[in-house]
C-alpha atoms as a PDB file:
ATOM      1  CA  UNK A   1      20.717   2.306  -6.028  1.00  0.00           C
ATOM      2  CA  UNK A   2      23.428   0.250  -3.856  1.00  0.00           C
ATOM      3  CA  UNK A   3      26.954   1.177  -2.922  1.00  0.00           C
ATOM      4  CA  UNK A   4      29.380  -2.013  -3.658  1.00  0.00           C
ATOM      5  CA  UNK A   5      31.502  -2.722  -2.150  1.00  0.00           C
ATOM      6  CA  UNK A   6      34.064  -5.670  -3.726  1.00  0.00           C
ATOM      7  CA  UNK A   7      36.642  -7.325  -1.383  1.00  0.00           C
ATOM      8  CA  UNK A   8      37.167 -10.136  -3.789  1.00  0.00           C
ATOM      9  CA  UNK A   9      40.272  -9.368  -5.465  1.00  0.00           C
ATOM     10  CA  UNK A  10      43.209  -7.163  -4.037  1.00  0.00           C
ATOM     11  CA  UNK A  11      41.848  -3.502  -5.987  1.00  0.00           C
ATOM     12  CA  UNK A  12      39.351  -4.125  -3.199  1.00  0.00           C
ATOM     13  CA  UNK A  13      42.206  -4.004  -0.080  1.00  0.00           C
ATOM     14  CA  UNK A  14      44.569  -1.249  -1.622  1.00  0.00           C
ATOM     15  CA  UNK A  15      43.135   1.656   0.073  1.00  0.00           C
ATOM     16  CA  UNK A  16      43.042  -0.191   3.629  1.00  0.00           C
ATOM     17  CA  UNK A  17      46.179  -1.701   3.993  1.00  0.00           C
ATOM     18  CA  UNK A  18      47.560   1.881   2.622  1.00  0.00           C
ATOM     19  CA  UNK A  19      45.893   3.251   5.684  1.00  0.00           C
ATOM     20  CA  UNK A  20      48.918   3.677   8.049  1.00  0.00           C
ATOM     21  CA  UNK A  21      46.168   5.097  10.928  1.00  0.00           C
ATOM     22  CA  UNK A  22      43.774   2.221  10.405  1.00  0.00           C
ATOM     23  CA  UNK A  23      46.714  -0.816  10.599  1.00  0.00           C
ATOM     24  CA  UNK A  24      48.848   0.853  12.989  1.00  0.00           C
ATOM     25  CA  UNK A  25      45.259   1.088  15.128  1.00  0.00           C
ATOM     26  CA  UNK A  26      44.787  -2.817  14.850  1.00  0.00           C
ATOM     27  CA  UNK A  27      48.271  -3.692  15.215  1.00  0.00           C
ATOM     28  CA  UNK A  28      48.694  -1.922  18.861  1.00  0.00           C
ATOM     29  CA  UNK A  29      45.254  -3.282  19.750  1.00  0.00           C
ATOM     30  CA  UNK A  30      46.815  -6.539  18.716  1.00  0.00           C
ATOM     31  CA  UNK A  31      49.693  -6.257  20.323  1.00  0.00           C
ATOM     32  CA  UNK A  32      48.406  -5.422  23.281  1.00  0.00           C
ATOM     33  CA  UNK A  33      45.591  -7.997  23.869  1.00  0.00           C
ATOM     34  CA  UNK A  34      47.588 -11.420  22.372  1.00  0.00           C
ATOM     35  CA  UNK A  35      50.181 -12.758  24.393  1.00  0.00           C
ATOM     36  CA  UNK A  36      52.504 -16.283  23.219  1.00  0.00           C
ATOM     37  CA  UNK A  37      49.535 -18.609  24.441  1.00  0.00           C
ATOM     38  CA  UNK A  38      46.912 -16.828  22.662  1.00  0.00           C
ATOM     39  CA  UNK A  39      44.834 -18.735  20.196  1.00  0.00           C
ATOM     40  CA  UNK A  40      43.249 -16.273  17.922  1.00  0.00           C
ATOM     41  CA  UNK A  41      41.024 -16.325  15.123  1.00  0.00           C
ATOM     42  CA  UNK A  42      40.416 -13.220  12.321  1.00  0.00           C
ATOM     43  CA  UNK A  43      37.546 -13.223  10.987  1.00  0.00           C
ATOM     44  CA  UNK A  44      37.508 -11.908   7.314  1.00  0.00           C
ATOM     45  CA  UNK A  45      41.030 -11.970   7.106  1.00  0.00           C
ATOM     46  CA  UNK A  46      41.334 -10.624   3.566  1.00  0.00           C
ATOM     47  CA  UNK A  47      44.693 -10.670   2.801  1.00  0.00           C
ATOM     48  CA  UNK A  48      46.325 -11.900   6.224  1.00  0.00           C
ATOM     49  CA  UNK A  49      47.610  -8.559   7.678  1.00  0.00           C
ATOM     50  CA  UNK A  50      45.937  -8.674  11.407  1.00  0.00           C
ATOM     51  CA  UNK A  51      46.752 -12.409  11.239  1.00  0.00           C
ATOM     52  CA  UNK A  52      50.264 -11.464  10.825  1.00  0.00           C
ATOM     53  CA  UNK A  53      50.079  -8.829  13.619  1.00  0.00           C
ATOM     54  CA  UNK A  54      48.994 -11.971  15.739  1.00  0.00           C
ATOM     55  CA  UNK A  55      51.747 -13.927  14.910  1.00  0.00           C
ATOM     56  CA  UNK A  56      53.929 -11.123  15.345  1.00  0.00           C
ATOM     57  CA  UNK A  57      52.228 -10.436  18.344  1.00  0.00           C
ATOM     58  CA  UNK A  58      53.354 -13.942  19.493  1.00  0.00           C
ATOM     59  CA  UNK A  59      50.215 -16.194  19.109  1.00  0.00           C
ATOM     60  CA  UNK A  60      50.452 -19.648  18.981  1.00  0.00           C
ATOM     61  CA  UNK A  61      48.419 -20.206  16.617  1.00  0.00           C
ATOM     62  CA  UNK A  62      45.998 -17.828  13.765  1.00  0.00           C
ATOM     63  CA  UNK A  63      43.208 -19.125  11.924  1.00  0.00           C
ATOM     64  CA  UNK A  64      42.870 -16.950   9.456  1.00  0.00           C
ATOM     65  CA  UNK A  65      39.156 -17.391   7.918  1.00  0.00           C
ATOM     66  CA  UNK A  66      37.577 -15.269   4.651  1.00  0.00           C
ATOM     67  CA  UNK A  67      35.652 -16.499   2.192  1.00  0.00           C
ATOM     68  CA  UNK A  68      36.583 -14.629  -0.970  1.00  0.00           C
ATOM     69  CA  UNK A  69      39.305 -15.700  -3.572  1.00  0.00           C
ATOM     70  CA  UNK A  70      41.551 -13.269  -1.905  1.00  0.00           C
ATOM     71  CA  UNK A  71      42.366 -15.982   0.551  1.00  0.00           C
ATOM     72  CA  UNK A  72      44.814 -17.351  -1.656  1.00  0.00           C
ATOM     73  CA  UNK A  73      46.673 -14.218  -1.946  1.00  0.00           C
ATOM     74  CA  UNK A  74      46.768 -14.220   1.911  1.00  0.00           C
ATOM     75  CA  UNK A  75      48.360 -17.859   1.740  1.00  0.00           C
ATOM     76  CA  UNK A  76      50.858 -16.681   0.058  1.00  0.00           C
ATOM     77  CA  UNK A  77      51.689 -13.796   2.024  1.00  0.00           C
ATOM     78  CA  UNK A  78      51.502 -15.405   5.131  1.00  0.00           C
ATOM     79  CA  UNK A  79      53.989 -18.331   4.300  1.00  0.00           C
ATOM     80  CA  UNK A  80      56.295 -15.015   2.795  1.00  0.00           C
ATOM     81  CA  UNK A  81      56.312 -14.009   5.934  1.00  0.00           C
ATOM     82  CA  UNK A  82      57.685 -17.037   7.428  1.00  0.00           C
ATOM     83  CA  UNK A  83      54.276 -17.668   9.731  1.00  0.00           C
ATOM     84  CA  UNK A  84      52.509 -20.508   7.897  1.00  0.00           C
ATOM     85  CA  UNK A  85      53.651 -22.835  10.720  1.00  0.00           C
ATOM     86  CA  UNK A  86      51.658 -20.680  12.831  1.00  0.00           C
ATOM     87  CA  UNK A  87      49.151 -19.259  10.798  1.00  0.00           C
ATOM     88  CA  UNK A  88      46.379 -21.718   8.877  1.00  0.00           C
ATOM     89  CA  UNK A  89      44.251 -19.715   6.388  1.00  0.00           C
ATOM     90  CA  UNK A  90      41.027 -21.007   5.606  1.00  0.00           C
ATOM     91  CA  UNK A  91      39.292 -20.454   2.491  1.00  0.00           C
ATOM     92  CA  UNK A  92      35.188 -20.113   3.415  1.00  0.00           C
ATOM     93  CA  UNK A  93      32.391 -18.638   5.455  1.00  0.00           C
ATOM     94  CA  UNK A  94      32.907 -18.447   9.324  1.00  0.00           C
ATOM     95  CA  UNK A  95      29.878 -19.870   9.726  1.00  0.00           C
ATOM     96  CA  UNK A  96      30.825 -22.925   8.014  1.00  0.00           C
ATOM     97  CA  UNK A  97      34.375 -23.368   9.861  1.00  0.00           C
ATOM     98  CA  UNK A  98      35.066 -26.743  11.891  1.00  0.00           C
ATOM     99  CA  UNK A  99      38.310 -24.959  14.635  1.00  0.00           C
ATOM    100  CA  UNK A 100      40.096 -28.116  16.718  1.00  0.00           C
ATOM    101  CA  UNK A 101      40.135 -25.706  19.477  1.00  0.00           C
ATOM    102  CA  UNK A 102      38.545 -22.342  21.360  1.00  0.00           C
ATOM    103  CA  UNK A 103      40.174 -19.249  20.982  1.00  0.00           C
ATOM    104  CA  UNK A 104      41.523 -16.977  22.884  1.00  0.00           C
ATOM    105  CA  UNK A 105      40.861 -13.890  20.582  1.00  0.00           C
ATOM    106  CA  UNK A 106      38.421 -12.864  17.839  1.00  0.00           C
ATOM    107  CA  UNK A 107      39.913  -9.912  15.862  1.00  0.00           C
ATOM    108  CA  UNK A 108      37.479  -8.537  13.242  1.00  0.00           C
ATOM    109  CA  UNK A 109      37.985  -5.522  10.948  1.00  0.00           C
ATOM    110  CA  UNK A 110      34.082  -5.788  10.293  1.00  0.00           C
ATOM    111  CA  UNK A 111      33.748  -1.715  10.353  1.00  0.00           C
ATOM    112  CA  UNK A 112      31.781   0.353   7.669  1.00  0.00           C
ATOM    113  CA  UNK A 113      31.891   3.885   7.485  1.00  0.00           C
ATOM    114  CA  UNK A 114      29.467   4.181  10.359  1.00  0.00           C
ATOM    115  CA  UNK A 115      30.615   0.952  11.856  1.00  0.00           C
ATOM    116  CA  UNK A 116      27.727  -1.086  10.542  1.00  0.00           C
ATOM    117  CA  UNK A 117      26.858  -0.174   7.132  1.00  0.00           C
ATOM    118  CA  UNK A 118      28.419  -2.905   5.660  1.00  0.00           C
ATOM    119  CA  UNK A 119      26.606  -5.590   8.078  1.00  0.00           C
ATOM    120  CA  UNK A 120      29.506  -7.905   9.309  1.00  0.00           C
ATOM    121  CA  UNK A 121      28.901  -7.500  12.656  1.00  0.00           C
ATOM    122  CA  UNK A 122      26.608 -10.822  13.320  1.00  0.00           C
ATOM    123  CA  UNK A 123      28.662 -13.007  11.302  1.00  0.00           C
ATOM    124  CA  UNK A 124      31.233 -11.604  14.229  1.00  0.00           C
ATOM    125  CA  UNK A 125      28.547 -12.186  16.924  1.00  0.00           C
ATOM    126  CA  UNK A 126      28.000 -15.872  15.803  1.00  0.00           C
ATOM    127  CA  UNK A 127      31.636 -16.624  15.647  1.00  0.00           C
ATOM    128  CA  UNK A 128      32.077 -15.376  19.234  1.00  0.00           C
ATOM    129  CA  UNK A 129      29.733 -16.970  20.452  1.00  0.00           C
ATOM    130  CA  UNK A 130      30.748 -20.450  19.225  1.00  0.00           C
ATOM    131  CA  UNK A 131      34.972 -19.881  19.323  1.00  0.00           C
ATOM    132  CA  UNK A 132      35.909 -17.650  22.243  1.00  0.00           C
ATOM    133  CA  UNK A 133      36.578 -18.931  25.469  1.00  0.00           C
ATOM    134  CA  UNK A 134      34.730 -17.554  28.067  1.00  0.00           C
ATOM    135  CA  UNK A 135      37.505 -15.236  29.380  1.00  0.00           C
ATOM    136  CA  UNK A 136      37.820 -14.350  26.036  1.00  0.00           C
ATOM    137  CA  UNK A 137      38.846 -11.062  24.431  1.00  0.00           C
ATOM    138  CA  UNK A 138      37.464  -9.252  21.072  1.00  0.00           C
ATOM    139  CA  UNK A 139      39.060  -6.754  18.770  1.00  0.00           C
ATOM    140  CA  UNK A 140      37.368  -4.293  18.731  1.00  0.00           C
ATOM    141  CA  UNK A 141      35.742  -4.400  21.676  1.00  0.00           C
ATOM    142  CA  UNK A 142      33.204  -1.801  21.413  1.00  0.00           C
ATOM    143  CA  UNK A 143      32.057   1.009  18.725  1.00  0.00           C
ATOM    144  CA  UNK A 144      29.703   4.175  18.549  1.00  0.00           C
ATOM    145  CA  UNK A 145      27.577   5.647  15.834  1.00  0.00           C
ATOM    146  CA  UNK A 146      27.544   9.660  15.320  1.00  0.00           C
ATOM    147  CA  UNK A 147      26.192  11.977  12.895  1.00  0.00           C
ATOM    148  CA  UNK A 148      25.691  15.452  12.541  1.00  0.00           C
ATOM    149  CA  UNK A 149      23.861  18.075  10.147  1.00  0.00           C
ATOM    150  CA  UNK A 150      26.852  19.382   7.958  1.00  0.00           C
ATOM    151  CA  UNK A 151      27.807  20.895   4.395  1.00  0.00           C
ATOM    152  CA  UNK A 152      29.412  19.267   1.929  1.00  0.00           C
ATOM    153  CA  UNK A 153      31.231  21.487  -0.668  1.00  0.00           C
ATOM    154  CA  UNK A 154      32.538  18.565  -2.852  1.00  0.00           C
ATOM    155  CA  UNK A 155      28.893  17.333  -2.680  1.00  0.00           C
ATOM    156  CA  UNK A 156      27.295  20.496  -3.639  1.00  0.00           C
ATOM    157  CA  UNK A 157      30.121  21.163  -6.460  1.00  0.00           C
ATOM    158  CA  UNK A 158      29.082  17.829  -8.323  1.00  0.00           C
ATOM    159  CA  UNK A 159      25.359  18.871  -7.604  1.00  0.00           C
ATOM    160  CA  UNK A 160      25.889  21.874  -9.443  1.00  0.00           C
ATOM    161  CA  UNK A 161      27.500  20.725 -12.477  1.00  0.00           C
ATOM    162  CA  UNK A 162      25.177  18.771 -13.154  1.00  0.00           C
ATOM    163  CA  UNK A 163      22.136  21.596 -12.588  1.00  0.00           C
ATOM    164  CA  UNK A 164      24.406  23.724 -15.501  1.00  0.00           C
ATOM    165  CA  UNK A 165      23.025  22.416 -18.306  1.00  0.00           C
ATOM    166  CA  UNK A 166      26.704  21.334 -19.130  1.00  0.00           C
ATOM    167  CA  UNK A 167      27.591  20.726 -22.704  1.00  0.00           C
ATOM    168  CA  UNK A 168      24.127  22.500 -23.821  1.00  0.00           C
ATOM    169  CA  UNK A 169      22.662  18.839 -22.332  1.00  0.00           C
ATOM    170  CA  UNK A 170      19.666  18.849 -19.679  1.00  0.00           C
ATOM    171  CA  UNK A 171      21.519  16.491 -17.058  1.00  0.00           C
ATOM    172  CA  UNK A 172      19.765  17.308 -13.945  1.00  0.00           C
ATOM    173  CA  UNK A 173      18.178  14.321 -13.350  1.00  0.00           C
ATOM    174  CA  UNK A 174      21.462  12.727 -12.979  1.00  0.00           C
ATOM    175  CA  UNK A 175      22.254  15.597  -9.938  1.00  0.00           C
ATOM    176  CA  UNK A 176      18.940  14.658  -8.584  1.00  0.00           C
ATOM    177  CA  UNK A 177      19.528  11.078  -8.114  1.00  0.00           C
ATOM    178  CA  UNK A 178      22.747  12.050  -6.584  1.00  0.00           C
ATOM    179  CA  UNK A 179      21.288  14.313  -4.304  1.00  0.00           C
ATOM    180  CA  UNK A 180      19.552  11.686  -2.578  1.00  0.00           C
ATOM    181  CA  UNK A 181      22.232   9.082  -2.813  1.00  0.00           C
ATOM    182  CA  UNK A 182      24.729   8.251   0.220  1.00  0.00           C
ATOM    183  CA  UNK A 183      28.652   7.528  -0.108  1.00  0.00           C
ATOM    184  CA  UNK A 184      31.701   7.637   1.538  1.00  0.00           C
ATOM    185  CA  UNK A 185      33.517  11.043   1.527  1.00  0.00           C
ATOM    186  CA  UNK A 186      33.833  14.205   3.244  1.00  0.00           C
ATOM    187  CA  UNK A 187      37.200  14.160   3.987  1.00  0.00           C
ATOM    188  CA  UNK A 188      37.480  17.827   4.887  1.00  0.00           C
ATOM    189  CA  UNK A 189      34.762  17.752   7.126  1.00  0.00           C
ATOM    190  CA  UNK A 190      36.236  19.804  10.377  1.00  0.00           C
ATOM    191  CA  UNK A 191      34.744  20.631  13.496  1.00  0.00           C
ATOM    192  CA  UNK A 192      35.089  24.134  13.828  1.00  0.00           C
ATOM    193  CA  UNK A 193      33.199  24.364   9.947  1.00  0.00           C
ATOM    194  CA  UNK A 194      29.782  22.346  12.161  1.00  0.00           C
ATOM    195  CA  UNK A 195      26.720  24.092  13.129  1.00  0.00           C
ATOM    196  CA  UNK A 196      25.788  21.354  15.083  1.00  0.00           C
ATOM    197  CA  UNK A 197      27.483  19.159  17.699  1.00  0.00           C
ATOM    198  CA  UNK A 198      26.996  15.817  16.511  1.00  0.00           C
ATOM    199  CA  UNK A 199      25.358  13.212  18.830  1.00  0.00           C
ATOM    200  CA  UNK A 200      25.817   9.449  19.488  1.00  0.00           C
ATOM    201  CA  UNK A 201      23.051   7.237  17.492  1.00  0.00           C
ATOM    202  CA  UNK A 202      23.839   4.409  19.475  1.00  0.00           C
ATOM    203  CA  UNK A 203      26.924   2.340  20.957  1.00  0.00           C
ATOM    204  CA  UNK A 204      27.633  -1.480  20.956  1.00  0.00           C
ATOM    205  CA  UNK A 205      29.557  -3.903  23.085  1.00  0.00           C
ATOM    206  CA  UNK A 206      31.222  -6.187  20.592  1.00  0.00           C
ATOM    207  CA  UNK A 207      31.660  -8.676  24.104  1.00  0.00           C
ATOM    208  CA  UNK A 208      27.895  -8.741  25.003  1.00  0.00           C
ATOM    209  CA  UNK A 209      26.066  -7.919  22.169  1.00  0.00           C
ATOM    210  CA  UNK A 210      23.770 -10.346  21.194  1.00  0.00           C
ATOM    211  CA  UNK A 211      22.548 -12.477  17.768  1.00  0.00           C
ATOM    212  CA  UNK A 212      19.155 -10.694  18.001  1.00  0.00           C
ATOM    213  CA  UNK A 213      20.610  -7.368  18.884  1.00  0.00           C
ATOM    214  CA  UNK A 214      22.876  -7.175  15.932  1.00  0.00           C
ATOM    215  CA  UNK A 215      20.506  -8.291  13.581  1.00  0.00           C
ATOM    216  CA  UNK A 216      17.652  -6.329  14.362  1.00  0.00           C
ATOM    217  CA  UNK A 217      17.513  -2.592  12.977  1.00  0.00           C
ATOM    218  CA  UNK A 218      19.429   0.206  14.894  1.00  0.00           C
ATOM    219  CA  UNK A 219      17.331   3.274  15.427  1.00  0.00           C
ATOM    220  CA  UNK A 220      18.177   6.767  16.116  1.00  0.00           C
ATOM    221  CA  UNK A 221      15.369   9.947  16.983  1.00  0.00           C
ATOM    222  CA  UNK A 222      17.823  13.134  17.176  1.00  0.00           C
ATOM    223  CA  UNK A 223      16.706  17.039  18.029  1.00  0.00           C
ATOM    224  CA  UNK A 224      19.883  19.158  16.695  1.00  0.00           C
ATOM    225  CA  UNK A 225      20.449  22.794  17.871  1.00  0.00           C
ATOM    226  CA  UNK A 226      22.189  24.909  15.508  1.00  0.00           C
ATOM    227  CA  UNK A 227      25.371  26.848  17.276  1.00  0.00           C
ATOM    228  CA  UNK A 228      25.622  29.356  14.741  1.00  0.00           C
ATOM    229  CA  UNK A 229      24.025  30.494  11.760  1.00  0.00           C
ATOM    230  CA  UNK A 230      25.103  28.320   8.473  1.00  0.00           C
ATOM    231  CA  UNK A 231      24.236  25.884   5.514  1.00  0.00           C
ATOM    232  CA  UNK A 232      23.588  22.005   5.610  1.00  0.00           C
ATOM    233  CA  UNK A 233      23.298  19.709   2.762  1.00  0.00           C
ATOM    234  CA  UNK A 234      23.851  16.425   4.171  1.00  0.00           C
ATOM    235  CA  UNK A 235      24.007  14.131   7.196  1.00  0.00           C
ATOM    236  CA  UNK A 236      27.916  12.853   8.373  1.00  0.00           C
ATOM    237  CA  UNK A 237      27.991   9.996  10.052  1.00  0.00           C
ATOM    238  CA  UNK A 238      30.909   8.173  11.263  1.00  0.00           C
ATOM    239  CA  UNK A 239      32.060   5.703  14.273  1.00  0.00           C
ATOM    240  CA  UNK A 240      34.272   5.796  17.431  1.00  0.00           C
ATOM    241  CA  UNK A 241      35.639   2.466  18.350  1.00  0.00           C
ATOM    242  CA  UNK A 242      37.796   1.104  20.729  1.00  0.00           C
ATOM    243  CA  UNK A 243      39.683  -1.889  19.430  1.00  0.00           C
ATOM    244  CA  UNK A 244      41.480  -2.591  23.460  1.00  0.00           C
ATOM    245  CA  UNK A 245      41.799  -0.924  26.469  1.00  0.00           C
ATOM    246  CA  UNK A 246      43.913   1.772  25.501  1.00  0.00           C
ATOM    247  CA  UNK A 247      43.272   2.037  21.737  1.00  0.00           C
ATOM    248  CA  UNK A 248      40.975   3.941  19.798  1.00  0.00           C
ATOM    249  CA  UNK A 249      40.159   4.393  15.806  1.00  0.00           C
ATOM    250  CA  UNK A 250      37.346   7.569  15.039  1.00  0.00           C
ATOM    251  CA  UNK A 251      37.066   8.690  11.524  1.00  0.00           C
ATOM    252  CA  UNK A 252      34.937  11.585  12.770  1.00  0.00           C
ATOM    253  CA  UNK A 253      36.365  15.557  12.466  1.00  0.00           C
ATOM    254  CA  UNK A 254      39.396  16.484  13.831  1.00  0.00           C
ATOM    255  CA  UNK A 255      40.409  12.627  13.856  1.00  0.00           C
ATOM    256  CA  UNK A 256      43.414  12.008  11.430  1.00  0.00           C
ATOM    257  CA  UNK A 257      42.048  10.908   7.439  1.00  0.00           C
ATOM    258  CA  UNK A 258      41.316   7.293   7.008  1.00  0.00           C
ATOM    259  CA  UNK A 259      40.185   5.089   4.074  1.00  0.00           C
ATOM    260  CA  UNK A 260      36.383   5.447   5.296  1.00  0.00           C
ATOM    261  CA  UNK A 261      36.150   9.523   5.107  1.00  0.00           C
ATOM    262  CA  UNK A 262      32.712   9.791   6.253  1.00  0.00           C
ATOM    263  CA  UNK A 263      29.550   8.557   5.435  1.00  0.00           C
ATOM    264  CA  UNK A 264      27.429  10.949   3.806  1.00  0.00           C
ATOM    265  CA  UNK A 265      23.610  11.080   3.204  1.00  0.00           C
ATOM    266  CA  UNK A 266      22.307  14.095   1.571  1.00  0.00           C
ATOM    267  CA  UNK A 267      19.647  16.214   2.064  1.00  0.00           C
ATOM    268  CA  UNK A 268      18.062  16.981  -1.225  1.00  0.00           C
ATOM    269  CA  UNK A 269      18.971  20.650  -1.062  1.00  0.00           C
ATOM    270  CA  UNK A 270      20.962  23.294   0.796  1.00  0.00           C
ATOM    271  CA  UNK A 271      18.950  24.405   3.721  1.00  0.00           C
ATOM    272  CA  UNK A 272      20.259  27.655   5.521  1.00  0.00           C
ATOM    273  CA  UNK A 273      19.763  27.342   9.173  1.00  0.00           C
ATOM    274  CA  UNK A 274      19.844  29.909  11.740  1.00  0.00           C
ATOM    275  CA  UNK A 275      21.296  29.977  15.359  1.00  0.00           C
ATOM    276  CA  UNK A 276      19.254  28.311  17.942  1.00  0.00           C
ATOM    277  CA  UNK A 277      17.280  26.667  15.099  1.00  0.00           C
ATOM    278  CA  UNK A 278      16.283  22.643  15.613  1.00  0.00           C
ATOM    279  CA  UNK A 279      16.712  20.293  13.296  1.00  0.00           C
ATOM    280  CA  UNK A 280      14.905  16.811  13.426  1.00  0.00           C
ATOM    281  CA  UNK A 281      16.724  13.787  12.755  1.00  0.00           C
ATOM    282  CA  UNK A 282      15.829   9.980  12.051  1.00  0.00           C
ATOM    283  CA  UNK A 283      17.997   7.381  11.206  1.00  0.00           C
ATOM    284  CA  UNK A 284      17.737   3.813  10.768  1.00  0.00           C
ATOM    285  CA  UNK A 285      20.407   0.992  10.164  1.00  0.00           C
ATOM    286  CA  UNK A 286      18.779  -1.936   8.780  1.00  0.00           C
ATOM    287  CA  UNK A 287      20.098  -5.182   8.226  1.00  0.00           C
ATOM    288  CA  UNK A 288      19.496  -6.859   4.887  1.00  0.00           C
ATOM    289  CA  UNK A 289      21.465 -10.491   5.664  1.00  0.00           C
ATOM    290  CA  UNK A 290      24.795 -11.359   4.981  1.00  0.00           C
ATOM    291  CA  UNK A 291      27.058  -8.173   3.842  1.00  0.00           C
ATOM    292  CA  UNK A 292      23.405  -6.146   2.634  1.00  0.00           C
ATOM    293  CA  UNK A 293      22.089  -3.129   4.877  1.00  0.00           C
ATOM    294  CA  UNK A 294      19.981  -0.612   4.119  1.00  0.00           C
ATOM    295  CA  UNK A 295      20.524   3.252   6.006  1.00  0.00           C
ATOM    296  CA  UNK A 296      16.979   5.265   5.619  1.00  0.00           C
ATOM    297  CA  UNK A 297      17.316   8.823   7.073  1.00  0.00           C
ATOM    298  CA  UNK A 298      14.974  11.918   7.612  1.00  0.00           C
ATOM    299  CA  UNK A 299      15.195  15.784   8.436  1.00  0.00           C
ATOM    300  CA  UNK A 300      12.347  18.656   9.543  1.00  0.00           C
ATOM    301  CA  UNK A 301      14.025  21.783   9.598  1.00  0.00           C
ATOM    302  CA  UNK A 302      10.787  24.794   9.931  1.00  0.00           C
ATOM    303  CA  UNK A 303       8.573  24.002   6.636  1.00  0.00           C
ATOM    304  CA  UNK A 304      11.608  21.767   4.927  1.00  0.00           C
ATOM    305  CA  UNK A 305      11.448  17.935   5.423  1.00  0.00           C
ATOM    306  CA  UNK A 306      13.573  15.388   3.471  1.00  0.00           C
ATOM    307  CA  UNK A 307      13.484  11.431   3.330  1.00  0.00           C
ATOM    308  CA  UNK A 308      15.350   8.667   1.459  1.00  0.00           C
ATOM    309  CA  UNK A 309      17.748   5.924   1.829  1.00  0.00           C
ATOM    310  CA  UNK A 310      20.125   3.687   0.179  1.00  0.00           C
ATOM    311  CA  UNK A 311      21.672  -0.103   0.113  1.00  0.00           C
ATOM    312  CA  UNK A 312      25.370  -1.037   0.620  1.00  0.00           C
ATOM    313  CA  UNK A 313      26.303  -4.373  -0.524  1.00  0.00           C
ATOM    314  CA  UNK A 314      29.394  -6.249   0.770  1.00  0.00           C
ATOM    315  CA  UNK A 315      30.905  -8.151  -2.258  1.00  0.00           C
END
């Protein structure tokens, strides 16, 4: 089963541009890597709002590129603003864009809920490597992959219901589908409620990474030791990025609540697991071509093992 995800028309952006910790992020990144002879470019733009940072900012010039209909909304709110002078949106695929110039700066808010679930990042790739200058700068600059072993009680709660033969109606198939479905949640997931500490699956350089590397799958072989005695139901993954040289966005525990929660992949069941005890974990990112990926994970915990995995689309 895949998790949509629709950025076509503006239901899509509501809960992002509501989130005051993910703009305000962006915005001092912005502001603090563009200077008044910056050319930069945005790459999936959506509705203009780190193109307006830019201009803000001081930038020369913004090309403002997405591909969806939402483009036109961002035309709108850009010459609103008073920057269409400054800012030029265009309407289609980066890949397809003909730029009179280099840029200075590629800002990109390309990240899933473990960075990259929903697969943007070698359309970002490919536009850095044929826009920036060489001296260039990107936004973000870098990002890292976690997960951790955890319990989910709004996950178990739905679980449940439908085990409880609600409404005198047999509906457990529909809570076992969901048990090995992932999504985007957990948002009371807190640090001191962990067994486990949760480990880095893997860290990118948004400057250096290459075409290959970002289109090849992203692999992660785990041994967890259990801090305390506890349940687990699910895997939690989220991502630590730095979007400049002082600014960071996490949507991990203890970080403040964004728009992405966490990403969740369950583990079929509750397993109790006591202190000291290992857990096993695999996890693979695959990419599935433009906006597609597909996130397969596994756990051996003593005689329990669990495997499954699930497709995001980007539409």
């Amino acid at each position: 089963m895949a998790l949509e995800l629709d950025y076509s028309n503006v239901h899509g952006h509501d809960s992002m541009l509501k989130d005051t910790v993910r703009c305000e992020a962006f915005r001092n990144a912005i502001f603090e890597t563009v200077t008044p002879d910056s050319v930069v470019l945005d790459v999936g733009a959506g509705t203009g709002l780190l193109s307006l940072f830019a201009a803000q900012a001081g930038a020369r010039t913004v090309y403002a590129v997405e591909r969806t209909d939402i483009a036109e909304l961002a035309k709108d709110i850009v010459a609103k603003n008073g920057f269409a002078d400054r800012i030029t949106v265009l309407h289609q695929d980066v890949e397809d864009i003909n730029l009179p110039q280099q840029v200075d700066v590629i800002v990109s808010e390309w990240l899933g809920g473990y960075a990259l679930d929903e697969n943007l990042l070698p359309i970002v790739v490919q536009a850095r490597d044929r826009w920036l200058k060489p001296a260039g700068k990107m936004i973000p600059q870098a990002t890292a992959s976690l997960i951790v072993p955890a319990y989910d009680s709004l996950h178990q709660q739905n679980i449940d219901f439908w085990n409880s033969y609600p409404y005198a109606i047999d509906l457990s198939p529909i809570g076992t589908v969901r048990s090995c479905l992932s999504y985007n949640a957990m948002h009371d997931l807190k640090q001191d409620r962990l067994c486990f500490a949760p480990q880095k699956m893997w860290e990118i350089d948004c400057q250096t990474c290459t075409i290959e590397d970002a289109n090849r799958p992203f692999k992660a072989q785990l041994t967890f030791t259990a801090q305390r005695t506890g349940p687990i139901n699910a895997l939690a993954a989220w991502f630590d990025a730095s979007l400049s040289d002082t600014v960071r966005l996490c949507n991990g525990p203890g970080e403040p609540d964004t728009h992405w929660g966490r990403c969740v992949f369950p583990l079929g069941q509750v397993v109790d697991v006591a202190k000291d005890a290992q857990v096993q974990v695999s996890f693979t990112h695959n990419p599935q071509g433009k906006g597609h990926s597909l996130a397969s994970w596994e756990i051996v915990i003593d005689d329990y093992s669990f495997r499954s995995s699930d497709v995001t689309i980007l539409t």
